[in-house]
C-alpha atoms as a PDB file:
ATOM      1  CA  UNK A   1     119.226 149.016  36.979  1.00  0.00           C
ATOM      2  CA  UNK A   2     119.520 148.401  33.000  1.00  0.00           C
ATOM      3  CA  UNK A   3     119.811 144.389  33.876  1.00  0.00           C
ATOM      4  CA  UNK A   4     116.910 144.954  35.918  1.00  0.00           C
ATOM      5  CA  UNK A   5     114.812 145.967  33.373  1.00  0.00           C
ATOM      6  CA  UNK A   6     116.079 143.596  31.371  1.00  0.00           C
ATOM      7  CA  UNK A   7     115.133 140.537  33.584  1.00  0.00           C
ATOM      8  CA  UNK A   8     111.771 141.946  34.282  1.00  0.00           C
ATOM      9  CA  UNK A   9     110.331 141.910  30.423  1.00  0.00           C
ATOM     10  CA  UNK A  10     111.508 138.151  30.262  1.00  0.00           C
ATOM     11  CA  UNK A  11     108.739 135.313  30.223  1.00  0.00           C
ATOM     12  CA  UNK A  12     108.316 132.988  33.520  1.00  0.00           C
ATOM     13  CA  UNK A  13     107.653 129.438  32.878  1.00  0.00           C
ATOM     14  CA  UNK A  14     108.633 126.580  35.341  1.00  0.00           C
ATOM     15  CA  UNK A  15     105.925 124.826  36.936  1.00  0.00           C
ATOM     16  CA  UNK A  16     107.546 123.988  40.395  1.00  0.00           C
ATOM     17  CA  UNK A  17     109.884 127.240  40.815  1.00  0.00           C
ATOM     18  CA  UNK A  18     108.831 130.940  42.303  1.00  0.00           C
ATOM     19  CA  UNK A  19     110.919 133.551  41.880  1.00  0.00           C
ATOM     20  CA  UNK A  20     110.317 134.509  45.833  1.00  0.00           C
ATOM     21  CA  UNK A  21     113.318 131.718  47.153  1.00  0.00           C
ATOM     22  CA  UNK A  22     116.327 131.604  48.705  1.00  0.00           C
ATOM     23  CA  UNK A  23     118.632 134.942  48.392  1.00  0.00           C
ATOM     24  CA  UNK A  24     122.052 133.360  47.474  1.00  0.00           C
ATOM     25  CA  UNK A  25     124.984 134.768  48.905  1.00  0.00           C
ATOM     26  CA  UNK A  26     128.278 133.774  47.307  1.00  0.00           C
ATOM     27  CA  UNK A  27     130.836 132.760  50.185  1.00  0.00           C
ATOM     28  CA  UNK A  28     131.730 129.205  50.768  1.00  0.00           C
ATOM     29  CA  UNK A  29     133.867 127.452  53.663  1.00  0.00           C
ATOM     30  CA  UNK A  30     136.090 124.958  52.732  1.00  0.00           C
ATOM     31  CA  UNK A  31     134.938 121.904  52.081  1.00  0.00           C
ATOM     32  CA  UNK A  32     131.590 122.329  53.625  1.00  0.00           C
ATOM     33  CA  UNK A  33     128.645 120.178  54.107  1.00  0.00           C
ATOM     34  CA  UNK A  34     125.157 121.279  54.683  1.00  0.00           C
ATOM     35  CA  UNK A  35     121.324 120.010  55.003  1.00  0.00           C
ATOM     36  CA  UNK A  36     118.707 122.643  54.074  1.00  0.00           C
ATOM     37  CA  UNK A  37     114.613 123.133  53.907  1.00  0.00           C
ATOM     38  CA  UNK A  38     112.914 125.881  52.203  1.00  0.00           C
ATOM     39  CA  UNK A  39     109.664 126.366  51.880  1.00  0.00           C
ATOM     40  CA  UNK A  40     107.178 128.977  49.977  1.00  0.00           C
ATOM     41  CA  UNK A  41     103.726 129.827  50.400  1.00  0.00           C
ATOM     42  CA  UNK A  42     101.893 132.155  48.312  1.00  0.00           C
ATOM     43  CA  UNK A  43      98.512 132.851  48.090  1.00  0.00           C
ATOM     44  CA  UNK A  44      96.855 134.050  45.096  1.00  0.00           C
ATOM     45  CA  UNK A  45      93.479 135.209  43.319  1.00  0.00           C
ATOM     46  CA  UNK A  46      94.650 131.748  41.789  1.00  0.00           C
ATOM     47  CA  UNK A  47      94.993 129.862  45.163  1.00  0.00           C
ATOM     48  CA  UNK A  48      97.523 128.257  47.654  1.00  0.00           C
ATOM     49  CA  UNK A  49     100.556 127.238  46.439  1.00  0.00           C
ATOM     50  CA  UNK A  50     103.002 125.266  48.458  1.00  0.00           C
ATOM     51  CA  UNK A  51     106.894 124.385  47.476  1.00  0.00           C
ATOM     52  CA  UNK A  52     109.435 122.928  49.469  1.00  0.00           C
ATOM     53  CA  UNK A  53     112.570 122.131  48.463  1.00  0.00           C
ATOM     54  CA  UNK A  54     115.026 119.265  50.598  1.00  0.00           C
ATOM     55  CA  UNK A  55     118.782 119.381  49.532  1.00  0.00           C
ATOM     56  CA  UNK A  56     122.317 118.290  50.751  1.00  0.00           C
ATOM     57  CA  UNK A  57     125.732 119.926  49.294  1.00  0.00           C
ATOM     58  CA  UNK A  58     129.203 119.254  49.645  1.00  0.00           C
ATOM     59  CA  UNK A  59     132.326 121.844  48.889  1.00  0.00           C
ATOM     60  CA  UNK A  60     134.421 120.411  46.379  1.00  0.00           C
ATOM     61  CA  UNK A  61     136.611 122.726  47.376  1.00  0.00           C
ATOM     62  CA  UNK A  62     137.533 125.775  48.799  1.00  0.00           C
ATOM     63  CA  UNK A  63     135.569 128.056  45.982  1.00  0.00           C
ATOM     64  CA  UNK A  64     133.261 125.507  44.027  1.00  0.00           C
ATOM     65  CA  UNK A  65     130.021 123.962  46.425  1.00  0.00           C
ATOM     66  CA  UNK A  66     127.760 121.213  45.066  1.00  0.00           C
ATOM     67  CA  UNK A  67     124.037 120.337  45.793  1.00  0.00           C
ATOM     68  CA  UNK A  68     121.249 117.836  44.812  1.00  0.00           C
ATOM     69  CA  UNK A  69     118.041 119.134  45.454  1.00  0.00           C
ATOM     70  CA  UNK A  70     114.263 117.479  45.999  1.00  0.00           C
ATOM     71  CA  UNK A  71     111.769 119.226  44.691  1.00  0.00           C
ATOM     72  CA  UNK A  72     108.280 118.831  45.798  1.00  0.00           C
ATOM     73  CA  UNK A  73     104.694 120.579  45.125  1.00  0.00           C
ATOM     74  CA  UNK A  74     101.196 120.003  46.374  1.00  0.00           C
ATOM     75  CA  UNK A  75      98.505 118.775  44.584  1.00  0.00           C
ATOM     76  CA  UNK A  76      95.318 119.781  43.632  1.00  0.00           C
ATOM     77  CA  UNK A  77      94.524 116.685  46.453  1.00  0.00           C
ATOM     78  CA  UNK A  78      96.384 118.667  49.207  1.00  0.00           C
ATOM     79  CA  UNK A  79      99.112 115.650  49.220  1.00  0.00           C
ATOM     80  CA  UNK A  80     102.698 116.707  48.234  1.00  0.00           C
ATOM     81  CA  UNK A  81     104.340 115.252  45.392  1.00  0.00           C
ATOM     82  CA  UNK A  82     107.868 114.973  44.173  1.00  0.00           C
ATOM     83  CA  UNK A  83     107.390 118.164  40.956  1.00  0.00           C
ATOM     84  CA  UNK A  84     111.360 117.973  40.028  1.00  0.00           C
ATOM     85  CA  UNK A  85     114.992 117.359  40.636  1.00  0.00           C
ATOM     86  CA  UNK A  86     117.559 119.909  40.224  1.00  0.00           C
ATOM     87  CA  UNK A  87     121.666 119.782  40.728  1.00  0.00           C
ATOM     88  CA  UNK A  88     123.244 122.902  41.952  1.00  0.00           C
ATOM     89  CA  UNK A  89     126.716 124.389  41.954  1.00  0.00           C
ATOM     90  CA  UNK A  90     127.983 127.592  43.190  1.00  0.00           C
ATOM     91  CA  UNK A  91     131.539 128.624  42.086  1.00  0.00           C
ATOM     92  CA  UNK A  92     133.176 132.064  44.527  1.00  0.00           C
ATOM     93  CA  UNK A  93     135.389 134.220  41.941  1.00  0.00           C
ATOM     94  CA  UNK A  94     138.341 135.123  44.186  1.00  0.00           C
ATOM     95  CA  UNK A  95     138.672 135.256  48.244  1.00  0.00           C
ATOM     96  CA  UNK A  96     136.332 136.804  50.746  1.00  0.00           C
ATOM     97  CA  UNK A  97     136.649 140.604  50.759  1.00  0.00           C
ATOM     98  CA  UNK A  98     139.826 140.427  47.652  1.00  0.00           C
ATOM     99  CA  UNK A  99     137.223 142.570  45.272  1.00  0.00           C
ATOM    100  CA  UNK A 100     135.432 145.390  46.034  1.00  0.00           C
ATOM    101  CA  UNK A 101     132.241 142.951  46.690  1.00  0.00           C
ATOM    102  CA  UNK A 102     132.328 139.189  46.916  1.00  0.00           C
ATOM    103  CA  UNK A 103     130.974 137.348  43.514  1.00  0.00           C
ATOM    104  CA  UNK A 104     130.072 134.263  42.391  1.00  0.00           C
ATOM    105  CA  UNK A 105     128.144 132.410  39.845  1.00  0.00           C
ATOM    106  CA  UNK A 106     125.266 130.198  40.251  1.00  0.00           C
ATOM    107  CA  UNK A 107     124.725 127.307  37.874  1.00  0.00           C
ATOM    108  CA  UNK A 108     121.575 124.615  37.925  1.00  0.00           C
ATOM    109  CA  UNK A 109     120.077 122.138  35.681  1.00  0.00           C
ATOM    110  CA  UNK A 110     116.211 121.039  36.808  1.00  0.00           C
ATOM    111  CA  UNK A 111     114.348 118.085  35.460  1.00  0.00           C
ATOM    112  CA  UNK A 112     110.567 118.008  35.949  1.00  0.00           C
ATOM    113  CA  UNK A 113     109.407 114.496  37.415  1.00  0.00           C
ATOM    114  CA  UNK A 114     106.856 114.466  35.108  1.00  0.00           C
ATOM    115  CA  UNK A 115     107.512 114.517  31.566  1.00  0.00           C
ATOM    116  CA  UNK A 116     111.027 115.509  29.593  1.00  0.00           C
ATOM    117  CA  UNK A 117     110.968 119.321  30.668  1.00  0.00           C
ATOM    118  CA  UNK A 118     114.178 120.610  31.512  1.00  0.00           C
ATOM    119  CA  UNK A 119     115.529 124.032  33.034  1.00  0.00           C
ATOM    120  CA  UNK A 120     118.875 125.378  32.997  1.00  0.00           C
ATOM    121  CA  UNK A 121     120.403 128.269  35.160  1.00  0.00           C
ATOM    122  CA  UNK A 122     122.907 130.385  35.450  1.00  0.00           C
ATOM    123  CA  UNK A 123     123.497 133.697  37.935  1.00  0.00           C
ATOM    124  CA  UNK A 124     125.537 136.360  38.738  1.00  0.00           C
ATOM    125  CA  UNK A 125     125.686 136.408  42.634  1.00  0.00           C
ATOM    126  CA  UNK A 126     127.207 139.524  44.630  1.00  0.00           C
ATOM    127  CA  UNK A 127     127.377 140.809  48.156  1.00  0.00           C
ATOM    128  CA  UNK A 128     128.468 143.669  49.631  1.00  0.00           C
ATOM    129  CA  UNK A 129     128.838 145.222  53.013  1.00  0.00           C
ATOM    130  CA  UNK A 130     128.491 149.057  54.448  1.00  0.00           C
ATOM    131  CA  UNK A 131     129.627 148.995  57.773  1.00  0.00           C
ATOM    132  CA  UNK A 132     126.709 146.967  59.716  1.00  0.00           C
ATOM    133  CA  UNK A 133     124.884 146.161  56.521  1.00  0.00           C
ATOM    134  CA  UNK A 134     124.930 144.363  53.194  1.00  0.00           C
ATOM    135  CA  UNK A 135     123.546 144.296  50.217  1.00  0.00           C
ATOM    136  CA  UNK A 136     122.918 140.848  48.306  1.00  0.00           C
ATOM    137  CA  UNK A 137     121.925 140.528  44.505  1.00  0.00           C
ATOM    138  CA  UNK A 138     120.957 137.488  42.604  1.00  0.00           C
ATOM    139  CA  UNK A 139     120.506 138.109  38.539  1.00  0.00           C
ATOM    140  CA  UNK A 140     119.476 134.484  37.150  1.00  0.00           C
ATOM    141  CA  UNK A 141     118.653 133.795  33.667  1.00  0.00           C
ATOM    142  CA  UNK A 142     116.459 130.253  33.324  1.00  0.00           C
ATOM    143  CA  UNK A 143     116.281 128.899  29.570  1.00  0.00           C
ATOM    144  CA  UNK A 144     113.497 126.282  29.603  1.00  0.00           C
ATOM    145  CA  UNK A 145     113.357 123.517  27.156  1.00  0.00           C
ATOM    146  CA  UNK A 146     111.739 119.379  26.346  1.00  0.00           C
ATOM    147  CA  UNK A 147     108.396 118.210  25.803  1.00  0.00           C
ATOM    148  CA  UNK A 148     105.666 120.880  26.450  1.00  0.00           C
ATOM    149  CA  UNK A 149     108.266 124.339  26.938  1.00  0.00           C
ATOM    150  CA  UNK A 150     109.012 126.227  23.845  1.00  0.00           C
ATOM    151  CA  UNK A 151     112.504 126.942  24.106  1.00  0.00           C
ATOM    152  CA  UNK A 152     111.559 129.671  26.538  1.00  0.00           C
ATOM    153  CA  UNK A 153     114.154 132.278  28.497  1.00  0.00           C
ATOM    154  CA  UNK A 154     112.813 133.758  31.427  1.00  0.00           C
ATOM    155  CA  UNK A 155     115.127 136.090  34.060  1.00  0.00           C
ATOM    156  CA  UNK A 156     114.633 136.750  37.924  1.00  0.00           C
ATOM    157  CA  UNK A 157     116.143 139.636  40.086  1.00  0.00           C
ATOM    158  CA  UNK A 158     116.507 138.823  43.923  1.00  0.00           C
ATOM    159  CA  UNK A 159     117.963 141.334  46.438  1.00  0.00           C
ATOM    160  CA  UNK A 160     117.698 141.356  49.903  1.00  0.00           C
ATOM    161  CA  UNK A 161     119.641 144.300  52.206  1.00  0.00           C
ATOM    162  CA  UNK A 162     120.484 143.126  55.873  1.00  0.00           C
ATOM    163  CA  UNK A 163     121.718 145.064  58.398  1.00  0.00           C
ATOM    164  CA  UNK A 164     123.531 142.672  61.236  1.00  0.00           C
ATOM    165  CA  UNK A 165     121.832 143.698  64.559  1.00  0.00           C
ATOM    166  CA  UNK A 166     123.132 140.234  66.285  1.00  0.00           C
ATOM    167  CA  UNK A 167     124.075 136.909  64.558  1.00  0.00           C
ATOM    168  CA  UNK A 168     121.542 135.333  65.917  1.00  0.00           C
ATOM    169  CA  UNK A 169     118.589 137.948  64.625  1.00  0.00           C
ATOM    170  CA  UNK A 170     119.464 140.332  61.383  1.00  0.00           C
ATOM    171  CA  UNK A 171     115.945 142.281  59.946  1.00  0.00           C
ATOM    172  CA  UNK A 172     116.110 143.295  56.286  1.00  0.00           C
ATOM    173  CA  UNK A 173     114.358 143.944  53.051  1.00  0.00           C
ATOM    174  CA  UNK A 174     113.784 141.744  50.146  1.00  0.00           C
ATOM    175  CA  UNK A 175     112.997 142.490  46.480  1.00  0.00           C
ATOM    176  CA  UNK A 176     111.598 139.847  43.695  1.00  0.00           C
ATOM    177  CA  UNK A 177     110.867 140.427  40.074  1.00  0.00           C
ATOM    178  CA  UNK A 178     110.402 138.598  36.896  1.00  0.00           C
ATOM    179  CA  UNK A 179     107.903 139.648  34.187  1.00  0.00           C
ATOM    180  CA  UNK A 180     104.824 138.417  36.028  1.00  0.00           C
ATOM    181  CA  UNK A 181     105.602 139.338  39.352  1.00  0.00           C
ATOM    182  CA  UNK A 182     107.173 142.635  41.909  1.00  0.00           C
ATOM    183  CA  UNK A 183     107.241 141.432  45.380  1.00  0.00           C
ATOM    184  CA  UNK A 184     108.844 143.284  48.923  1.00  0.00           C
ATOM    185  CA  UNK A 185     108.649 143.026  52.005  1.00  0.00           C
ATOM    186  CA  UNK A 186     110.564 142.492  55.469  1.00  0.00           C
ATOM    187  CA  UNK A 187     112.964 139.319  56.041  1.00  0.00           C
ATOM    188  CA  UNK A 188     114.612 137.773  58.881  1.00  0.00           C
ATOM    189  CA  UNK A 189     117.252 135.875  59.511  1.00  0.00           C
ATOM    190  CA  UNK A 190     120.069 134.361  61.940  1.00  0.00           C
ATOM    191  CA  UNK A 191     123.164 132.232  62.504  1.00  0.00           C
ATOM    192  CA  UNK A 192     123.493 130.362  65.557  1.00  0.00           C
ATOM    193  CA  UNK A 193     127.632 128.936  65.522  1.00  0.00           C
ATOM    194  CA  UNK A 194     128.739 126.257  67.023  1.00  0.00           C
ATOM    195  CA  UNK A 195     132.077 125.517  65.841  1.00  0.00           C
ATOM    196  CA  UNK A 196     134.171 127.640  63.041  1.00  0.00           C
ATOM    197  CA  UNK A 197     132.982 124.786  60.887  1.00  0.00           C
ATOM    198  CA  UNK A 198     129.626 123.555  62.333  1.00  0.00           C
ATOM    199  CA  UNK A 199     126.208 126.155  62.604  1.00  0.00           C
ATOM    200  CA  UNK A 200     122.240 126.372  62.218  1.00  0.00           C
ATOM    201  CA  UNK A 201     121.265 129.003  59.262  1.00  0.00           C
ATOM    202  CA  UNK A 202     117.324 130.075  59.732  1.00  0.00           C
ATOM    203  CA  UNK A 203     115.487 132.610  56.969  1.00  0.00           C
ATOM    204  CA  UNK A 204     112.101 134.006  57.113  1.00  0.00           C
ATOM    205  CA  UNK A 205     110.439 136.636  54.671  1.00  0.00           C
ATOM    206  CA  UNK A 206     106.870 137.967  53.913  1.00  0.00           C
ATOM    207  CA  UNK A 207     106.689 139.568  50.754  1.00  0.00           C
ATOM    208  CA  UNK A 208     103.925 141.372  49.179  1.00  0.00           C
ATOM    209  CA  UNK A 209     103.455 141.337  45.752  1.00  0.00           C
ATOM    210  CA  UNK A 210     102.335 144.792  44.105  1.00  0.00           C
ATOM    211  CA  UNK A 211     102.146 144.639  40.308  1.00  0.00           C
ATOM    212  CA  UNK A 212      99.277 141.730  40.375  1.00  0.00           C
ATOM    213  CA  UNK A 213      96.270 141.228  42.122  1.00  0.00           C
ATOM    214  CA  UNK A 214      95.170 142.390  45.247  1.00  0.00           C
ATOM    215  CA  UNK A 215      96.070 139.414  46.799  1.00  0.00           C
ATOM    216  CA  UNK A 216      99.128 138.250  46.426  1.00  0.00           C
ATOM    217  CA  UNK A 217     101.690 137.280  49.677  1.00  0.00           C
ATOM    218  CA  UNK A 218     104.196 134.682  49.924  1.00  0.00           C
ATOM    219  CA  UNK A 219     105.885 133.320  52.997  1.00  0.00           C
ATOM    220  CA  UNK A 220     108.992 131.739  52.244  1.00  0.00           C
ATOM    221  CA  UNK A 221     111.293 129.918  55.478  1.00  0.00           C
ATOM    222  CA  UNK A 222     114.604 128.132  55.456  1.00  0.00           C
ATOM    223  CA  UNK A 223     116.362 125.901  57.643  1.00  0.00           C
ATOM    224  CA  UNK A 224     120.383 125.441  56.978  1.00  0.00           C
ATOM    225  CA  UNK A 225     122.654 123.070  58.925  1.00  0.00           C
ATOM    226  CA  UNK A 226     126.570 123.026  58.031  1.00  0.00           C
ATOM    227  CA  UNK A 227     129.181 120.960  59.425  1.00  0.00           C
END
């Protein structure tokens, strides 16, 4: 709860992020492939915002997964745009269920399209399971830096707890914070497997921000395919 606090009184500052994303979890299959879609919606006293993000990763290896991501934000002309580009890797300390929860870290470097802003990442990923459930933490720390930032550090908390009703269709709750925002609300997602190696990941979450203005909601969906 201390690094909690912690994240929460640090400053938010990249343009084509939102703290309400993806909740990572930190196991990898070797050698894996995968092509993903996210997108977040959130609506605002300051408007519609809309984010999607295209990537494609590889596993280097059994414990260390690599992906290039496409960033890209629409305009005050309702037309998307590309808003950044951002490389991804996700390292798994240890094997599946060797530690009392399974870890790993989460390191990214994003450049803005525009300009000589940069953002670098790093994140302490953990998940752990009680019986039919599990509980999944993110703690990132984003250090923003070139042209127009100031050298700035912000920090994000993401949790979501999922209890596994089906593969196909798990319900659960979801928690966002950084200094500017507190969001819940329910999530949803399911695996559909086709081979050990080869299945369809979908994600859907509503959360509700309650620290801000009255309005404030955010849809976020995702859309994973490994082989």
């Amino acid at each position: 709860m201390s690094m909690l606090c912690m994240l929460s009184y640090l400053p938010l500052t990249s343009n084509a992020d939102s703290v309400v994303d993806k909740v990572y979890k930190p196991n990898i299959l070797p050698f894996q492939r995968d092509i993903e879609w996210r997108l977040v919606s959130r609506n605002s006293e300051q408007g519609n915002q809309l984010l999607q993000r295209f990537a494609f990763g590889h596993a280097l290896s059994e414990k260390f997964m690599l992906e290039v991501f496409l960033l890209a934000q629409r305009n005050e002309n309702d037309d998307f745009e590309i808003a950044a580009y951002e490389l991804e890797g996700r390292w798994m300390l240890g094997e599946q269920g060797q530690y009392w929860s399974d870890t790993a870290m989460l390191f990214e470097i994003e450049k803005q399209y525009h300009g000589d802003e940069y953002e670098l990442s790093i994140g302490l990923i953990n998940d752990k399971q009680f019986g039919r459930t599990n509980l999944t933490t993110n703690m990132i720390l984003k250090y923003a830096f070139g042209h127009v930032n100031k050298n700035d550090l912000e920090g994000e908390f993401r949790m979501q707890y999922r209890y596994r009703l089906r593969p196909t269709f798990q319900p659960a709750l979801e928690i966002y914070s950084d200094r500017n925002f507190f969001g819940i609300g329910p999530g949803f997602m399911g695996i559909k497997k086709f081979s050990p190696m080869r299945h369809l990941k979908w994600e859907l979450a509503f959360i509700k921000g309650i620290n801000g203005d009255s309005k404030d909601h955010t849809l976020r969906v995702g859309i994973e395919m490994t082989f």
